[in-house]
Protein backbone atom coordinates (compact mmCIF):
# COMPACT_ATOMS: atom_id res chain seq x y z
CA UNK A 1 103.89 105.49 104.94
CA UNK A 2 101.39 104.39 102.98
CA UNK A 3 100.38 107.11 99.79
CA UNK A 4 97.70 106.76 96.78
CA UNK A 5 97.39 108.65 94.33
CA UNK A 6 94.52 108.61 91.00
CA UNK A 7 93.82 104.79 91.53
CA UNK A 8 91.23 103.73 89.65
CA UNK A 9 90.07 100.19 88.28
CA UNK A 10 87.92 99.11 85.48
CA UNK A 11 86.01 95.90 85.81
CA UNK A 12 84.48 96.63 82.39
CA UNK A 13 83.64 99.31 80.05
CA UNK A 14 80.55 100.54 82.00
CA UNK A 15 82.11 99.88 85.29
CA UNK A 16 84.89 102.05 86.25
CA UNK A 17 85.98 102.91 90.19
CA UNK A 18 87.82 105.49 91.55
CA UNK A 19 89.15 105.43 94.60
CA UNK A 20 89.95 108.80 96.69
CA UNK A 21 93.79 109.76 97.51
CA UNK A 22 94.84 108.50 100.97
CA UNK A 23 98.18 109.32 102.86
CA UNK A 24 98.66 107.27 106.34
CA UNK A 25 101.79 108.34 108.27
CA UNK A 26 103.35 105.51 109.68
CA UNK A 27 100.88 104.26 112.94
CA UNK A 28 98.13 105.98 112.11
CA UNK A 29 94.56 104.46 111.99
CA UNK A 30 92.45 105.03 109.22
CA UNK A 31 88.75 103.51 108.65
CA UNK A 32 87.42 103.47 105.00
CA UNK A 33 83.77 103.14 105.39
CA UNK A 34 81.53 102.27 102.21
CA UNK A 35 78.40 100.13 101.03
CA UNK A 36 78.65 97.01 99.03
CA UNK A 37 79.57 97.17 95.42
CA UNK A 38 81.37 100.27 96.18
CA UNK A 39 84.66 98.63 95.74
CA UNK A 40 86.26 98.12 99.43
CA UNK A 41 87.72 94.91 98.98
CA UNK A 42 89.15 95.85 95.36
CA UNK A 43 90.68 99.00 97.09
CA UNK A 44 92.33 96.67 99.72
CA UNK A 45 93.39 94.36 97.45
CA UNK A 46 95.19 97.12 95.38
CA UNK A 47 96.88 98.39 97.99
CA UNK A 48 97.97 94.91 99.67
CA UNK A 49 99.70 94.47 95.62
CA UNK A 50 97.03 91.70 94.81
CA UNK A 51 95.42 93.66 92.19
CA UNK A 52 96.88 96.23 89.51
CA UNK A 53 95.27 99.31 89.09
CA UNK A 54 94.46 100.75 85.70
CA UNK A 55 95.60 103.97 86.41
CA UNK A 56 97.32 105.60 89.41
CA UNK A 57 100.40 104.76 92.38
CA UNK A 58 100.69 103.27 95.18
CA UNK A 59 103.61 103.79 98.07
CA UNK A 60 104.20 101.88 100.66
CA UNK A 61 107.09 102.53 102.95
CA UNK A 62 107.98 104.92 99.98
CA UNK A 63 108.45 102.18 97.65
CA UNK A 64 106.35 102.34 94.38
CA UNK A 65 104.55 98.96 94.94
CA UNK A 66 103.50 98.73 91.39
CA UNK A 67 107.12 99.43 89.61
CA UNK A 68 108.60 96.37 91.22
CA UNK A 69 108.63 93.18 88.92
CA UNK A 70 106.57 90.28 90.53
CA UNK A 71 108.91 88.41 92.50
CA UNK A 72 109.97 91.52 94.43
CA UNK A 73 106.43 92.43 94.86
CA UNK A 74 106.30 89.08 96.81
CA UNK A 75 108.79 89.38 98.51
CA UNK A 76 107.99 93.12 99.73
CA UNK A 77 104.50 92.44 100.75
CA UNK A 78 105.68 89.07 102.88
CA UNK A 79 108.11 91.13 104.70
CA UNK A 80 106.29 94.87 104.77
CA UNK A 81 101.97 94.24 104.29
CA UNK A 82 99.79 92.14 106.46
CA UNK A 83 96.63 91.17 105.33
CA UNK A 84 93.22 89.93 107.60
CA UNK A 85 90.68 88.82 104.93
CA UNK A 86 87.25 88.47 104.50
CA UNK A 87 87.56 85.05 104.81
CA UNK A 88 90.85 83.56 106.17
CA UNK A 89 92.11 80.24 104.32
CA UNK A 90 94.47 78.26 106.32
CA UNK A 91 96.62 74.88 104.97
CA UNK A 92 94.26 72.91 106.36
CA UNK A 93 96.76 70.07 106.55
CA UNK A 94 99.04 72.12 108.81
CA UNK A 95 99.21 72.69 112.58
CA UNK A 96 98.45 76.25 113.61
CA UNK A 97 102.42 77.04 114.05
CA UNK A 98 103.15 75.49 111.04
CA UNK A 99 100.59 77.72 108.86
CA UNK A 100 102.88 80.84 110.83
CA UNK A 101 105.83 79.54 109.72
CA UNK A 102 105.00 79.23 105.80
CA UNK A 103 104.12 82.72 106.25
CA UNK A 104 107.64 83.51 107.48
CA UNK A 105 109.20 81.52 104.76
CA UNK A 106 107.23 82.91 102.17
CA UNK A 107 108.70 86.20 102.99
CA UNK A 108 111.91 85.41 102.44
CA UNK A 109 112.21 85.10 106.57
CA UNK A 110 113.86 82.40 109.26
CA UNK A 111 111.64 80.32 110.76
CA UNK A 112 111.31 81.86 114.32
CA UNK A 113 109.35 79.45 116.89
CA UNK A 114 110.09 81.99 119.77
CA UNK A 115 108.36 84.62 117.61
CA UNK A 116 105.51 82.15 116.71
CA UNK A 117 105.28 81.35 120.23
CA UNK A 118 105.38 84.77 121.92
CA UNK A 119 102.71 85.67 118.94
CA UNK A 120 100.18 83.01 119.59
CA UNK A 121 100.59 83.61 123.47
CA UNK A 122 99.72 87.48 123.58
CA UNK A 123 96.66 86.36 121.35
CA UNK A 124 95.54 83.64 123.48
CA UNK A 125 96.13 80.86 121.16
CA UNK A 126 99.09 79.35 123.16
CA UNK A 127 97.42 76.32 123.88
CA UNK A 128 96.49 75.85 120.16
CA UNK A 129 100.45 75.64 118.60
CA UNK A 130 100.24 71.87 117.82
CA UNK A 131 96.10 72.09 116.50
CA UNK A 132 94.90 72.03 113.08
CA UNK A 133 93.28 75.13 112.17
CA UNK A 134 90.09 73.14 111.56
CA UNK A 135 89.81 72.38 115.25
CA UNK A 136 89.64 76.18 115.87
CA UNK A 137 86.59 78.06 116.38
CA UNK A 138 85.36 81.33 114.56
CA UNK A 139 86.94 83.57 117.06
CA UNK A 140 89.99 81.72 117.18
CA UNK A 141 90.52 81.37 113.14
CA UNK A 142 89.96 85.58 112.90
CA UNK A 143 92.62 85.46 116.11
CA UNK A 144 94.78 83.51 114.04
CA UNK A 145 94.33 85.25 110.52
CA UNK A 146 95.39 88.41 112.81
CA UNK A 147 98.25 86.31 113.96
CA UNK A 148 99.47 85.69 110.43
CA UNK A 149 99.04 89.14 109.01
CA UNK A 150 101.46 90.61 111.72
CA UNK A 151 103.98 87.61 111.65
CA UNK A 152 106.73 89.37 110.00
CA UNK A 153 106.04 92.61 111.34
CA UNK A 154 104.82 94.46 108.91
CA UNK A 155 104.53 98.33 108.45
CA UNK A 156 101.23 98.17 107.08
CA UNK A 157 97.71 96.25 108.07
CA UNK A 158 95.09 95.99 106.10
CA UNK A 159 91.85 94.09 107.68
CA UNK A 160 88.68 93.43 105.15
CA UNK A 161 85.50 94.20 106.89
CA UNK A 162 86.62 91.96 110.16
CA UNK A 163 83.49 92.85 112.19
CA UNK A 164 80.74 92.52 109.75
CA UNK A 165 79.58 89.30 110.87
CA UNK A 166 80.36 89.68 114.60
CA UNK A 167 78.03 91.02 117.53
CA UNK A 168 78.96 94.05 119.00
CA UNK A 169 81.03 92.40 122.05
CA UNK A 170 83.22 90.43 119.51
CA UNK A 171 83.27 93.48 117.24
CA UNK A 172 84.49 95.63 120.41
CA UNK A 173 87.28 92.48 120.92
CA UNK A 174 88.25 92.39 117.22
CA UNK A 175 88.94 95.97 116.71
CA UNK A 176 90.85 96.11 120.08
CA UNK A 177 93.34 93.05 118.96
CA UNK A 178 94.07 94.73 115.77
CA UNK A 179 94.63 97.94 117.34
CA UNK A 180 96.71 96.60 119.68
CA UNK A 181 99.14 94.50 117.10
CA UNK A 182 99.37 97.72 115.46
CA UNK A 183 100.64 99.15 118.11
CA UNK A 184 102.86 96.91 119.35
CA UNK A 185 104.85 96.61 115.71
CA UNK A 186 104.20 100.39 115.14
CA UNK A 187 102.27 99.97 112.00
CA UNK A 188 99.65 101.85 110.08
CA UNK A 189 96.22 99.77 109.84
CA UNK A 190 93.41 100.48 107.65
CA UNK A 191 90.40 98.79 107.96
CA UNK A 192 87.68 98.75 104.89
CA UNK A 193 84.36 97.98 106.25
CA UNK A 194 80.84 99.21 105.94
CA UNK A 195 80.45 98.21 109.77
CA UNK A 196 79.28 101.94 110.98
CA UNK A 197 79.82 100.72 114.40
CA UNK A 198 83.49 101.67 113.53
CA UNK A 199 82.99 104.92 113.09
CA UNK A 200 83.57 106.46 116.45
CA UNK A 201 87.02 104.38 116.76
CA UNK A 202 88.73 105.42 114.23
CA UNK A 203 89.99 109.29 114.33
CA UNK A 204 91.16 109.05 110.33
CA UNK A 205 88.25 107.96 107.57
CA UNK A 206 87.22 108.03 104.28
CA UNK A 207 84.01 107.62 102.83
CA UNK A 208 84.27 105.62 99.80
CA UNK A 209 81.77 106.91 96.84
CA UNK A 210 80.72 110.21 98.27
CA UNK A 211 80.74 113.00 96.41
């Protein structure tokens, strides 16, 4: 489902990463553990299509994310890739529904209130539909980032370190909801983190840098 092969990325000429080759069947769970400066967020970025490698491929759903022109890539990671990041940004303007639905429309999709609805429900954010994300708390913005990266069902999650800040109850809570949304659309999710606390969740990992 989701396949790398020789990625590597050059910041500079004295800075050069290399990532290791991963291949995550379709539902799997896979942790990729590593310090800062290591290159975790590049790595997710590069396989979420944000950022070209130098060298190297990258499959998703057997599709060759990095031979599609720029438009497609768009519109295949709206409709196939769901991203939590570091740090969500909303539309701040926008109602908490409303910020779902420009993430349907972005991918190409029909604005689905029942899906927005049901979404928002089984992540106990029903009662916030009609509030500005700004009203939200911390816990309910990470809910809601989660929210957004699963919107179109994706095959593929990818979540950037979304327990290094918490305590170890909310870091219990987090990991279950994005287990669970995995689960429920059937999709692979790999989580980059240096958060060791993961390490005894996750049966699939990768420890980036090691030798």
């Amino acid at each position: 489902m989701l396949t790398t092969k020789n990625i590597s990325y050059t910041y500079d000429q004295n800075n050069t990463l290399r990532f290791p080759d991963i291949q995550c069947k379709r539902g799997e769970r896979w942790l990729l553990l590593g310090q800062s400066g290591i290159g975790k967020t590049t790595l997710l970025h590069i396989l979420g299509g944000l950022r070209t490698p130098e060298k190297g491929k990258v499959f998703v759903a057997e599709n060759d994310l990095y031979a599609l022109s720029s438009s497609k890539m768009d519109r295949f990671r709206g409709k196939n890739i769901g991203i939590v990041f570091q740090q969500p940004a909303f539309l701040k303007a926008l109602t908490v529904a409303e910020n779902l639905a420009v993430a349907q429309q972005l991918a190409g999709q029909a604005v689905s209130k029942d899906r927005i609805k049901t979404l928002l429900d089984r992540l106990n954010l029903g009662h916030k539909l009609k509030a500005k994300t700004t009203a939200l708390s911390q816990g309910e913005q990470q809910r809601l980032a989660i929210a957004r990266a699963v919107i179109n069902k994706p095959v593929l999650i990818l979540a950037d370190e979304p327990t290094a800040a918490l305590d170890d109850v909310n870091c219990r809570q987090v990991v279950a909801l994005l287990e669970a949304q995995a689960k429920e659309e059937n999709a692979s999710l790999v989580i980059v983190t240096h958060d060791q606390r993961l390490k005894d969740v996750f049966p699939n990992q990768i420890t980036l840098g090691a030798s």
